[in-house]
N, C-alpha and C. Protein backbone atom coordinates (compact mmCIF):
# COMPACT_ATOMS: atom_id res chain seq x y z
N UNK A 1 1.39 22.70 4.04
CA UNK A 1 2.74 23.08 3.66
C UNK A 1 3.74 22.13 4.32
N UNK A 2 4.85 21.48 3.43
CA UNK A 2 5.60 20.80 4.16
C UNK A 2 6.83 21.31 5.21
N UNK A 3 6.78 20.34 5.79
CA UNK A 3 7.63 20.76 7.70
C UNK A 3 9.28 21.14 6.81
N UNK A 4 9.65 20.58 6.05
CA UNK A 4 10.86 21.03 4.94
C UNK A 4 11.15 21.19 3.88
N UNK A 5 12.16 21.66 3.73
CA UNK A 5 11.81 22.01 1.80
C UNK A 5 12.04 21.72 1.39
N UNK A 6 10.66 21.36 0.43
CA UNK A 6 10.59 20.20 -0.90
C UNK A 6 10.93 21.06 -1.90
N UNK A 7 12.10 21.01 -2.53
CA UNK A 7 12.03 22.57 -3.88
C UNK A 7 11.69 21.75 -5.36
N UNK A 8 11.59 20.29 -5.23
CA UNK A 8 11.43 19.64 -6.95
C UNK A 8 10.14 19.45 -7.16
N UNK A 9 8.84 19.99 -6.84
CA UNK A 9 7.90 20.17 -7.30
C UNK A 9 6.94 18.49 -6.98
N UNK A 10 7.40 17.74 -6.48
CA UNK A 10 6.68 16.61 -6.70
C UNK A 10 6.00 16.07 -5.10
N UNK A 11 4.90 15.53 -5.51
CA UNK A 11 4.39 15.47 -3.96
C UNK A 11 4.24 14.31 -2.75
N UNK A 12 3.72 14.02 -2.19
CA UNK A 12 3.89 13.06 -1.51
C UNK A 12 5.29 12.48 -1.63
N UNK A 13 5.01 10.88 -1.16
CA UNK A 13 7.10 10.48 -0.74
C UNK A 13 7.56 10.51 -2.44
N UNK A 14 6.98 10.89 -3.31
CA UNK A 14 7.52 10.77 -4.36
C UNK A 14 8.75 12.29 -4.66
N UNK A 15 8.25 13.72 -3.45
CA UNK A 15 9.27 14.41 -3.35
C UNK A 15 10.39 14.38 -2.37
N UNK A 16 10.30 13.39 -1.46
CA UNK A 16 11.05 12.80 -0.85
C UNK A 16 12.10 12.32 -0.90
N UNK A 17 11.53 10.90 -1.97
CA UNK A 17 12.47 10.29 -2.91
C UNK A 17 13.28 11.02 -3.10
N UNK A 18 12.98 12.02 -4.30
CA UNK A 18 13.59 12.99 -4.98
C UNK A 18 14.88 13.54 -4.49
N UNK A 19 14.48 13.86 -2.69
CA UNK A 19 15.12 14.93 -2.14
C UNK A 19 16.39 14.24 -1.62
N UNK A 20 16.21 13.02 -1.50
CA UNK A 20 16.78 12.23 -0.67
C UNK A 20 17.26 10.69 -1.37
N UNK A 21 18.36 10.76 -2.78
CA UNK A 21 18.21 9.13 -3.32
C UNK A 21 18.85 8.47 -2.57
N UNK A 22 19.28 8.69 -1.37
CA UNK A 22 20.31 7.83 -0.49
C UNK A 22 19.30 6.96 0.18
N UNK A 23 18.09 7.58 0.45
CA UNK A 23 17.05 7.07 1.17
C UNK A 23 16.10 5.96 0.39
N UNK A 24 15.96 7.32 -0.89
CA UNK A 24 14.92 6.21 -1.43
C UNK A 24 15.36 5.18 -2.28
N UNK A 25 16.74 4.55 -2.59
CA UNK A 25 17.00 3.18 -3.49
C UNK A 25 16.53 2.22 -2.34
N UNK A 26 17.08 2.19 -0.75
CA UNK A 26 16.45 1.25 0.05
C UNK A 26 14.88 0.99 0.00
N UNK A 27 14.61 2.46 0.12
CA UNK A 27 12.74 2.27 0.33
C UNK A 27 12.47 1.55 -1.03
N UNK A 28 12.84 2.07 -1.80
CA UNK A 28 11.97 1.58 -3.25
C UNK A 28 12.45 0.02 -3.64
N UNK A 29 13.76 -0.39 -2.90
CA UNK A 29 14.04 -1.96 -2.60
C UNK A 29 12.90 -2.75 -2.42
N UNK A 30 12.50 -1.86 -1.15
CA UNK A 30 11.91 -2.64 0.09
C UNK A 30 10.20 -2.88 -0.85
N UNK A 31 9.90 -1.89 -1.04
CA UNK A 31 8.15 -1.72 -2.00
C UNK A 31 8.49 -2.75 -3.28
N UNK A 32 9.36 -2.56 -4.33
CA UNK A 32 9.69 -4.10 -5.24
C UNK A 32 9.95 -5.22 -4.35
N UNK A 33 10.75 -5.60 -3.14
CA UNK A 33 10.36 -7.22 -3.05
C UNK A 33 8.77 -7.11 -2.20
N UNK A 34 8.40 -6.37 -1.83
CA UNK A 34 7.00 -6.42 -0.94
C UNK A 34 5.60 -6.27 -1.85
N UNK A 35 5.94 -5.55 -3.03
CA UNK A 35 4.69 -5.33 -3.74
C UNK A 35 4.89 -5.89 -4.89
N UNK A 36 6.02 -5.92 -5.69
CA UNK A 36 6.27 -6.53 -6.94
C UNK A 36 6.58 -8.13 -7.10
N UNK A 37 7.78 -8.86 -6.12
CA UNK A 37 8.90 -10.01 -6.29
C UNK A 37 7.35 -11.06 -6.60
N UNK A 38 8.15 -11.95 -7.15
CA UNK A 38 7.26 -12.90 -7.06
C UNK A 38 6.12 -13.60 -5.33
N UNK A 39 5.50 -13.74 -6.08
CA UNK A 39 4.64 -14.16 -4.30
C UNK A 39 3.75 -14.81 -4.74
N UNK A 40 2.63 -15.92 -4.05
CA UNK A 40 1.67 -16.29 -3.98
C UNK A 40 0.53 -15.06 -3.57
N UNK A 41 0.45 -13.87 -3.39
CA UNK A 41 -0.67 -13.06 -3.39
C UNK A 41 -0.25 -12.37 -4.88
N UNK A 42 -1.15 -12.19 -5.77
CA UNK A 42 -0.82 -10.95 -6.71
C UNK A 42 0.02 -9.83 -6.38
N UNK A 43 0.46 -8.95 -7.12
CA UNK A 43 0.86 -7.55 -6.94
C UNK A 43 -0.49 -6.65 -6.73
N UNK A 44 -1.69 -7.29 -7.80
CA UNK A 44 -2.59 -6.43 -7.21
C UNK A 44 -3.45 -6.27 -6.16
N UNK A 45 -3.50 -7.73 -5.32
CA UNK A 45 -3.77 -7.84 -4.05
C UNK A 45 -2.73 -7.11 -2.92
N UNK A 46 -1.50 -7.19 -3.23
CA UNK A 46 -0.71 -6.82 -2.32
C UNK A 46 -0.27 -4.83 -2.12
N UNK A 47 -1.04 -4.70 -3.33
CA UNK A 47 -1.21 -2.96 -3.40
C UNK A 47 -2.18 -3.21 -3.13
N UNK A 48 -3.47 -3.88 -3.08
CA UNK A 48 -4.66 -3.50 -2.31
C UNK A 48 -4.39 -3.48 -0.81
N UNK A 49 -3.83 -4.19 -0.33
CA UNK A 49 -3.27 -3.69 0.88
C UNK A 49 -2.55 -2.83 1.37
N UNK A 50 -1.64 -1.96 0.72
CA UNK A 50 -1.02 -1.05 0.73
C UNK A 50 -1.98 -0.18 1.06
N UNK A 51 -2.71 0.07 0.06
CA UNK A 51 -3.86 1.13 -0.33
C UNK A 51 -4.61 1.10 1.23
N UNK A 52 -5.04 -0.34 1.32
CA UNK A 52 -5.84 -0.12 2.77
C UNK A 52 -5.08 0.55 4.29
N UNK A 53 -4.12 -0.20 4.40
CA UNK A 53 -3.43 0.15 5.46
C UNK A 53 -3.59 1.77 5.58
N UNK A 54 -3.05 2.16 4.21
CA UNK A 54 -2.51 3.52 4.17
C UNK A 54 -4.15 4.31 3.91
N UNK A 55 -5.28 3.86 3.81
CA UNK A 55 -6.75 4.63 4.14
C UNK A 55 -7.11 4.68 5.65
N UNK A 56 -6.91 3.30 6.24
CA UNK A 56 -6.83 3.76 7.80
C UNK A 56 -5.87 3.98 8.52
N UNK A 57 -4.81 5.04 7.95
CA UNK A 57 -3.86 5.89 8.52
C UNK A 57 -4.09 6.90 8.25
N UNK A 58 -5.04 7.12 7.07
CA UNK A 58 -5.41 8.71 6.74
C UNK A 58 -4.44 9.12 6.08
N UNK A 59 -3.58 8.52 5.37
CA UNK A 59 -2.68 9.05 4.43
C UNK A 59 -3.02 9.20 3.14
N UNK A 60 -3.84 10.22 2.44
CA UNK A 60 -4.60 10.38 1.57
C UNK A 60 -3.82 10.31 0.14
N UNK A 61 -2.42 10.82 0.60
CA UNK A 61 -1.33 10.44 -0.89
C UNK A 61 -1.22 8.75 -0.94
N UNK A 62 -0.80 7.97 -0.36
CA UNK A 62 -0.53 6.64 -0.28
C UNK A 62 -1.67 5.75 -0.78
N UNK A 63 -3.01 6.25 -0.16
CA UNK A 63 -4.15 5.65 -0.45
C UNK A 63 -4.20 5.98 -2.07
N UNK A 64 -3.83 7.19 -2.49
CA UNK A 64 -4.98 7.22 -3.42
C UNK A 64 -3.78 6.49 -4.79
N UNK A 65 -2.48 6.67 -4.63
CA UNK A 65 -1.54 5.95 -5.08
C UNK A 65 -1.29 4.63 -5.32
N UNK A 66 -1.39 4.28 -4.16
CA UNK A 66 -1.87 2.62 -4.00
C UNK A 66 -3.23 2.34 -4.68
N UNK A 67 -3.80 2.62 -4.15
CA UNK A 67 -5.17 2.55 -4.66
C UNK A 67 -5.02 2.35 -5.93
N UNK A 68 -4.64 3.43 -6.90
CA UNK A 68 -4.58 3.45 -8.83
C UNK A 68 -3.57 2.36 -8.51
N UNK A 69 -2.96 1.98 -8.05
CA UNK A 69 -1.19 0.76 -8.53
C UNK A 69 -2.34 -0.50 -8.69
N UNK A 70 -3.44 -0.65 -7.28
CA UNK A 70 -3.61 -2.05 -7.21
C UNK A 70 -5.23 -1.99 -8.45
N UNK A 71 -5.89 -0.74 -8.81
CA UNK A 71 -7.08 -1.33 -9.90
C UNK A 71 -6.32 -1.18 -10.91
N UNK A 72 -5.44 -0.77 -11.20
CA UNK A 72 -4.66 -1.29 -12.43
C UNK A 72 -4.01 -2.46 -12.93
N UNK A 73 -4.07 -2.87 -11.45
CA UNK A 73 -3.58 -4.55 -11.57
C UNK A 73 -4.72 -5.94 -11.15
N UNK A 74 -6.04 -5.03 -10.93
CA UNK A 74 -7.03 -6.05 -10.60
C UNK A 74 -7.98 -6.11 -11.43
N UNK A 75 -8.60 -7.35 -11.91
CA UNK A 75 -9.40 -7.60 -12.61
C UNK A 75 -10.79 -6.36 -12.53
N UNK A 76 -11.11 -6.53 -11.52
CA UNK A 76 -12.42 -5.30 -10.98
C UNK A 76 -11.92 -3.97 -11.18
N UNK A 77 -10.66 -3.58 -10.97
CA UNK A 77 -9.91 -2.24 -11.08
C UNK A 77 -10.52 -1.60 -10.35
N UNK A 78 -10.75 -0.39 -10.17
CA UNK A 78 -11.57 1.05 -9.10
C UNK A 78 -12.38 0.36 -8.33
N UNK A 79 -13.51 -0.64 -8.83
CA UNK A 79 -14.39 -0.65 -8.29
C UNK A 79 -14.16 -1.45 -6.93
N UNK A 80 -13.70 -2.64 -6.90
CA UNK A 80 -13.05 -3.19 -6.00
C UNK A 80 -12.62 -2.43 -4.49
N UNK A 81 -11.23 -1.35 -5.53
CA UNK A 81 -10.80 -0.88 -4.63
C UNK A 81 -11.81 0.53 -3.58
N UNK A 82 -12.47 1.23 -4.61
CA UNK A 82 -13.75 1.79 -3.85
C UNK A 82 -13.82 0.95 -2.62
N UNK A 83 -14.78 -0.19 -3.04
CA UNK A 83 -15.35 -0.89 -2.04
C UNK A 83 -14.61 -1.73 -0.82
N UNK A 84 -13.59 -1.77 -1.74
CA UNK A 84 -12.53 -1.94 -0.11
C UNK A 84 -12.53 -1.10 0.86
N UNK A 85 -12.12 -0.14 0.57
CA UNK A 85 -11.96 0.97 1.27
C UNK A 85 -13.28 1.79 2.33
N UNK A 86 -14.38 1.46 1.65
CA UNK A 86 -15.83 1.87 2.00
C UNK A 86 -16.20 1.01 3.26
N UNK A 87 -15.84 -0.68 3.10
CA UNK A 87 -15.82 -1.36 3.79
C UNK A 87 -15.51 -2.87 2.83
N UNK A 88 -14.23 -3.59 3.92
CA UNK A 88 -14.22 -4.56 3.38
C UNK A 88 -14.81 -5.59 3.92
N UNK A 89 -15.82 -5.65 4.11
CA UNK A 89 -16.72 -6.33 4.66
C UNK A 89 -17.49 -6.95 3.84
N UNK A 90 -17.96 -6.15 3.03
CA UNK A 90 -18.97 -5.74 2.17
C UNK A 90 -18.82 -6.00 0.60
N UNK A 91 -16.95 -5.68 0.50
CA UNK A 91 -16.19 -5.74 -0.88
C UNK A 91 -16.91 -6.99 -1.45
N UNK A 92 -16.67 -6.38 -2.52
CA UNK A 92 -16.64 -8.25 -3.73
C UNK A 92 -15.38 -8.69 -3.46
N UNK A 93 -14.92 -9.25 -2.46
CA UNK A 93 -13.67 -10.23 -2.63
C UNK A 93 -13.81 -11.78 -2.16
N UNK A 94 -12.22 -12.39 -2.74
CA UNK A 94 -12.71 -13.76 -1.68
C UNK A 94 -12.45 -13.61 -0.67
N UNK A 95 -13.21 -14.90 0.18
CA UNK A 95 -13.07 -15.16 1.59
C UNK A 95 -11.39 -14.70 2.42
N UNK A 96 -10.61 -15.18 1.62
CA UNK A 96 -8.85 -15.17 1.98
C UNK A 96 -8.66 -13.68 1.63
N UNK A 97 -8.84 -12.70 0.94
CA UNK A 97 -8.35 -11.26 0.34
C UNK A 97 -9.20 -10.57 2.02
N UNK A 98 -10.48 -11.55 2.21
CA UNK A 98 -10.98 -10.44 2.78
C UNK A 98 -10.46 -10.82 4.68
N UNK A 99 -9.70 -11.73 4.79
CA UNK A 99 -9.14 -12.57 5.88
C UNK A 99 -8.09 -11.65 6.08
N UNK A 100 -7.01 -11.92 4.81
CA UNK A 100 -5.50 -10.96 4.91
C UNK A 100 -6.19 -9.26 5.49
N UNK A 101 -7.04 -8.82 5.13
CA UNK A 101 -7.52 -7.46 4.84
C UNK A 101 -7.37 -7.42 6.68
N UNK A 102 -8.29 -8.25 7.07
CA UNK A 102 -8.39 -8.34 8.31
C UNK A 102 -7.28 -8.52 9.00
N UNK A 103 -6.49 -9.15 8.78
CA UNK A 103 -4.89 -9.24 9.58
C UNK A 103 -4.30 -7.92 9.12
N UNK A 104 -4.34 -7.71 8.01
CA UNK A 104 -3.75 -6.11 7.76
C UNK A 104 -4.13 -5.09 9.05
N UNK A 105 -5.44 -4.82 8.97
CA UNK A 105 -5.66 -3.70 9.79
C UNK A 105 -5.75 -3.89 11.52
N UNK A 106 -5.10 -5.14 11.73
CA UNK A 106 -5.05 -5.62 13.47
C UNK A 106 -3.23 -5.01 13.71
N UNK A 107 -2.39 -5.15 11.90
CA UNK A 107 -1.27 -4.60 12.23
C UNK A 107 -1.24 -3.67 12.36
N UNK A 108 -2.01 -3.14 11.18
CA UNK A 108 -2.48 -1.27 11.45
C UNK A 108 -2.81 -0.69 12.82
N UNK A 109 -3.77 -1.45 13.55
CA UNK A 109 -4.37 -0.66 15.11
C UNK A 109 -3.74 -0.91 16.10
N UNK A 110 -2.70 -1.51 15.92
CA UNK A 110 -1.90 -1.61 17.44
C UNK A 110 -0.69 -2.53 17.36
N UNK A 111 0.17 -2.51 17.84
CA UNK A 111 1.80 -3.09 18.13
C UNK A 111 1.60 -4.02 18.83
N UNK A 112 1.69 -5.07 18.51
CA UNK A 112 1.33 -6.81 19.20
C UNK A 112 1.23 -7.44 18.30
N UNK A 113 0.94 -9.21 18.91
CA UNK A 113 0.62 -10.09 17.49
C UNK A 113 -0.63 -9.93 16.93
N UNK A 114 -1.00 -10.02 15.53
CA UNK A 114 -2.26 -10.41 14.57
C UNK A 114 -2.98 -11.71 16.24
N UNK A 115 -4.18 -11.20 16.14
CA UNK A 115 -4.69 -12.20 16.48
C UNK A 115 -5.24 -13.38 16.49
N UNK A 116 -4.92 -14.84 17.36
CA UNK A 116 -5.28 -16.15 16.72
C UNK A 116 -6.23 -16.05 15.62
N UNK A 117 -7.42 -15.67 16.35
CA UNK A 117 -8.82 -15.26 15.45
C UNK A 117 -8.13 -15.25 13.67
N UNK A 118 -7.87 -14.41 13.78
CA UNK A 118 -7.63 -13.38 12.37
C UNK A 118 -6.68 -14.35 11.46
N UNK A 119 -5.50 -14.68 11.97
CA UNK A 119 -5.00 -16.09 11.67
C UNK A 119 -5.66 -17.13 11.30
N UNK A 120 -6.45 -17.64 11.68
CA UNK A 120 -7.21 -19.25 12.11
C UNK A 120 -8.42 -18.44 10.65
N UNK A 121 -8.53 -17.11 10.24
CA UNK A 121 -9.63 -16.73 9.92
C UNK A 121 -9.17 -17.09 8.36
N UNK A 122 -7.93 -16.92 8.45
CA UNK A 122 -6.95 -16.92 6.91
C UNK A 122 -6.65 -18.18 6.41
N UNK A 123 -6.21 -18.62 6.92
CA UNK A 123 -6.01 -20.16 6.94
C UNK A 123 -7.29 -21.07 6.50
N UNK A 124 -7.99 -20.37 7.10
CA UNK A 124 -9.45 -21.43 6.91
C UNK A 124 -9.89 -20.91 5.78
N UNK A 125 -9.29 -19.66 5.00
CA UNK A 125 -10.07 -19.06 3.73
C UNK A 125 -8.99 -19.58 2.63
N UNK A 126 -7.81 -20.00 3.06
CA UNK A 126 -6.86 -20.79 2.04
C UNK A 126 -5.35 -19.90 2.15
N UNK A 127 -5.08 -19.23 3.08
CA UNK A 127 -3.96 -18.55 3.02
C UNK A 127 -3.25 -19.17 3.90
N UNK A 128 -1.79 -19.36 3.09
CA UNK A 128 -0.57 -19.85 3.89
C UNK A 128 0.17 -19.18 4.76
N UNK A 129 1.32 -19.89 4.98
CA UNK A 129 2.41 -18.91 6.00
C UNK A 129 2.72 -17.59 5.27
N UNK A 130 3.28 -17.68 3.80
CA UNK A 130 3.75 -16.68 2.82
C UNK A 130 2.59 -15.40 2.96
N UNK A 131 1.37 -15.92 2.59
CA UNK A 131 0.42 -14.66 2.37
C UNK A 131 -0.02 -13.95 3.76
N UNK A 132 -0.04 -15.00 4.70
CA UNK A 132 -0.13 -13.99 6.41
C UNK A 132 1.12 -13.35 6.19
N UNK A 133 2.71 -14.25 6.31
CA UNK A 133 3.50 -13.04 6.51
C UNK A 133 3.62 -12.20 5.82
N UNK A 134 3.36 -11.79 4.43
CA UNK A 134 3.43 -11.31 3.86
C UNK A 134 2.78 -9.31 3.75
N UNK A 135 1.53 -9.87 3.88
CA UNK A 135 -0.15 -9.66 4.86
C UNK A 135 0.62 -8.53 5.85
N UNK A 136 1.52 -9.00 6.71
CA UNK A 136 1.87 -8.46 8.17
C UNK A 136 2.97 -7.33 7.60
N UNK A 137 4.06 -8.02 6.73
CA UNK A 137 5.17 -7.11 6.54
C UNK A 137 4.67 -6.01 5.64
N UNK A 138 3.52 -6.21 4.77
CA UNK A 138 3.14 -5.48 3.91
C UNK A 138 2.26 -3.56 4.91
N UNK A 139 2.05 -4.30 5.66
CA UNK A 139 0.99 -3.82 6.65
C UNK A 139 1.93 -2.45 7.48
N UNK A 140 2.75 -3.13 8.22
CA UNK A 140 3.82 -2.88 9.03
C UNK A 140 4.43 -1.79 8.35
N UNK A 141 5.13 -2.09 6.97
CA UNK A 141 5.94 -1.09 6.31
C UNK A 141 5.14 -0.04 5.46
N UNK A 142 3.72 -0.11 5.23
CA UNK A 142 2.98 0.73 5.00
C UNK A 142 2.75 2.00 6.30
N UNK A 143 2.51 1.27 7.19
CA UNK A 143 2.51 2.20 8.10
C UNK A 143 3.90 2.94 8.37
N UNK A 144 5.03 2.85 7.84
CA UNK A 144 6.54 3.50 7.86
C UNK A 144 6.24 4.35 7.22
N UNK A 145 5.75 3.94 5.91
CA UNK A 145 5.82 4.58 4.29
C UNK A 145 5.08 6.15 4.85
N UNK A 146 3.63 5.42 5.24
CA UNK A 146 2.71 6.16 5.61
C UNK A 146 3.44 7.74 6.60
N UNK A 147 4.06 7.16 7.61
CA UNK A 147 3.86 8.48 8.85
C UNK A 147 4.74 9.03 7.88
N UNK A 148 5.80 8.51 7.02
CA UNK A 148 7.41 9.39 6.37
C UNK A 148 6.42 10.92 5.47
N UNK A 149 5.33 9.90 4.98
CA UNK A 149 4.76 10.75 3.93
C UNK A 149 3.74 12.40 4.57
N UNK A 150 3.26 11.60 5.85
CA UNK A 150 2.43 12.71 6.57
C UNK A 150 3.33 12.94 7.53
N UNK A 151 4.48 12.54 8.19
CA UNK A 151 5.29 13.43 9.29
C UNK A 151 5.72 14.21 8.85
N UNK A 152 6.17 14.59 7.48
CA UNK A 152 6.68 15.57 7.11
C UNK A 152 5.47 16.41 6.42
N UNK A 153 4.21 16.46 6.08
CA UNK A 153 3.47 17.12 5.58
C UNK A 153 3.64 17.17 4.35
N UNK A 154 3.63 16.52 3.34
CA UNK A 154 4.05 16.66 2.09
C UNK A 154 2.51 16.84 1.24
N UNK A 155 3.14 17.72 0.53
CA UNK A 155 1.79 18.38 -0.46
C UNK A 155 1.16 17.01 -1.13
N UNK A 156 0.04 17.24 -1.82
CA UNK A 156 -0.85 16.29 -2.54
C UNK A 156 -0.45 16.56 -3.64
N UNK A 157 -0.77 15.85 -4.88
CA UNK A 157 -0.76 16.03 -6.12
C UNK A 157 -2.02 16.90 -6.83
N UNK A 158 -1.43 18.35 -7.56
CA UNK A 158 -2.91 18.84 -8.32
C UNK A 158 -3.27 18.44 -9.05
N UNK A 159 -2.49 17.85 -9.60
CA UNK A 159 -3.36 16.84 -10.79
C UNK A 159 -4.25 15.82 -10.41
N UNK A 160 -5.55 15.64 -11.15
CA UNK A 160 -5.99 14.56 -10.46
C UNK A 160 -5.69 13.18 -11.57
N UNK A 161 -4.84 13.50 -12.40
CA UNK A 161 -4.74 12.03 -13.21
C UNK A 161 -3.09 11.52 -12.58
N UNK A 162 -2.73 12.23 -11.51
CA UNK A 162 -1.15 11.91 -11.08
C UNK A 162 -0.96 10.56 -10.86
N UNK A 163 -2.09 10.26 -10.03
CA UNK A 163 -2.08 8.50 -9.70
C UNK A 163 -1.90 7.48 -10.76
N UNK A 164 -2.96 8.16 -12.15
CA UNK A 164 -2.55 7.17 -12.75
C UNK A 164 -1.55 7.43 -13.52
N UNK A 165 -1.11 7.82 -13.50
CA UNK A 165 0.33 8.22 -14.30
C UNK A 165 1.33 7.46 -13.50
N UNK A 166 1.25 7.69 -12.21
CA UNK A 166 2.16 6.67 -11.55
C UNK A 166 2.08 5.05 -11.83
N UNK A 167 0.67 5.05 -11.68
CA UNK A 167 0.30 3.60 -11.61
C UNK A 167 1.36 2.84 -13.20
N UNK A 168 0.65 3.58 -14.40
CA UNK A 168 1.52 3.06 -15.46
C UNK A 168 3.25 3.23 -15.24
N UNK A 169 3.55 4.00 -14.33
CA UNK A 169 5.09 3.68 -14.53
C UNK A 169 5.45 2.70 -13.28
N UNK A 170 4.63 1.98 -12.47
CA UNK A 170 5.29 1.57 -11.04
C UNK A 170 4.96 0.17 -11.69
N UNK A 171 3.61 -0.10 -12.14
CA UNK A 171 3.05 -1.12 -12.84
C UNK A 171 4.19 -1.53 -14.02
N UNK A 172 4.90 -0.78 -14.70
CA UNK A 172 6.10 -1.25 -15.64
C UNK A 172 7.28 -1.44 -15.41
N UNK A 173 7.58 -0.65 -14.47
CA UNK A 173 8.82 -0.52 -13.95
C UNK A 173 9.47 -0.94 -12.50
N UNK A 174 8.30 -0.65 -11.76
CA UNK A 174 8.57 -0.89 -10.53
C UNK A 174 9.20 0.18 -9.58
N UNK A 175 9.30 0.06 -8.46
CA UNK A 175 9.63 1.10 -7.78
C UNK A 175 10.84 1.62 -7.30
N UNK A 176 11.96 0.60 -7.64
CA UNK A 176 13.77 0.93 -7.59
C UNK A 176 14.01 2.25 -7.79
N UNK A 177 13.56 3.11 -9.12
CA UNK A 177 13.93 4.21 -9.94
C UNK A 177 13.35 4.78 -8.35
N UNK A 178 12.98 4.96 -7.14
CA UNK A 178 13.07 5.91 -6.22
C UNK A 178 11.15 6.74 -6.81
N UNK A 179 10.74 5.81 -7.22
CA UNK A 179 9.22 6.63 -7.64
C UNK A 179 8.36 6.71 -6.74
């Protein structure tokens, strides 16, 4: 049950949004230039990171959200992202997806720099300055997205086709409209 009241029916930060558009035109700024603007990583690489960050935070709305945004935008779709998530170790990805992955979750486990390692690991798999920083800010503001969505306890979606329903409108539209 959420810590306040959500009265518009919608779950995760998507009733948030709702509750709050003063809040969410910035947030949903911030997710279009970070997940959508043009970049040298895909959009669907860069929701695969979303998705990850937000699986090892245990944020089960974000994950599974992200998750549908980025196999809707990846060649492999689900399966990919499954196996990301299972372990990306293991994933079918390239060397560089699975480098960033790794700088992702060093932002995820602790407040300090990405380590040389993890850096030197990216670089050597073909990733530039853009896709580390990118990699980091993507990482960083997931984990914001993330605690906003579980500090307040916000319900899950009963539907189980909600994700992709999102996915087709975030995938068209993008995330400004506060979605």
């Amino acid at each position: 049950m959420p810590h306040i009241a959500i009265d518009n029916g919608l779950p995760g930060i998507s009733g948030l949004l709702a509750l709050r558009p003063d809040t969410a035109a910035p947030l949903g700024q911030l997710a279009d230039a970070l997940l959508r603007a043009p970049a040298p990583m895909s959009r669907g690489e860069r929701e695969l990171v979303a998705a990850y960050v937000s699986h090892l935070n245990g944020t089960r709305f974000c994950t599974g959200a992200h998750g549908a945004f980025a196999a809707a935008q990846l060649d492999e779709g689900d399966d990919v992202v499954k196996a990301v998530l299972a372990d990306p170790a293991t994933a079918p990805l390239t060397d560089r997806m699975r480098a960033l992955l790794r700088i992702a979750a060093e932002v995820q486990g602790r407040v300090g720099p990405v380590s040389h390692e993890a850096v030197a690991a990216a670089r050597a798999a073909g990733a530039g300055d853009t896709e580390i920083h990118d990699t980091v800010l993507i990482a960083a503001a997931f984990c914001m997205y993330n605690r906003y969505v579980d500090g307040l306890a916000t319900d899950l979606p009963e539907d189980p086709g909600y994700y992709a329903e999102g996915a087709k409108r975030i995938v068209g539209s993008g995330y400004g409209r506060g979605n």
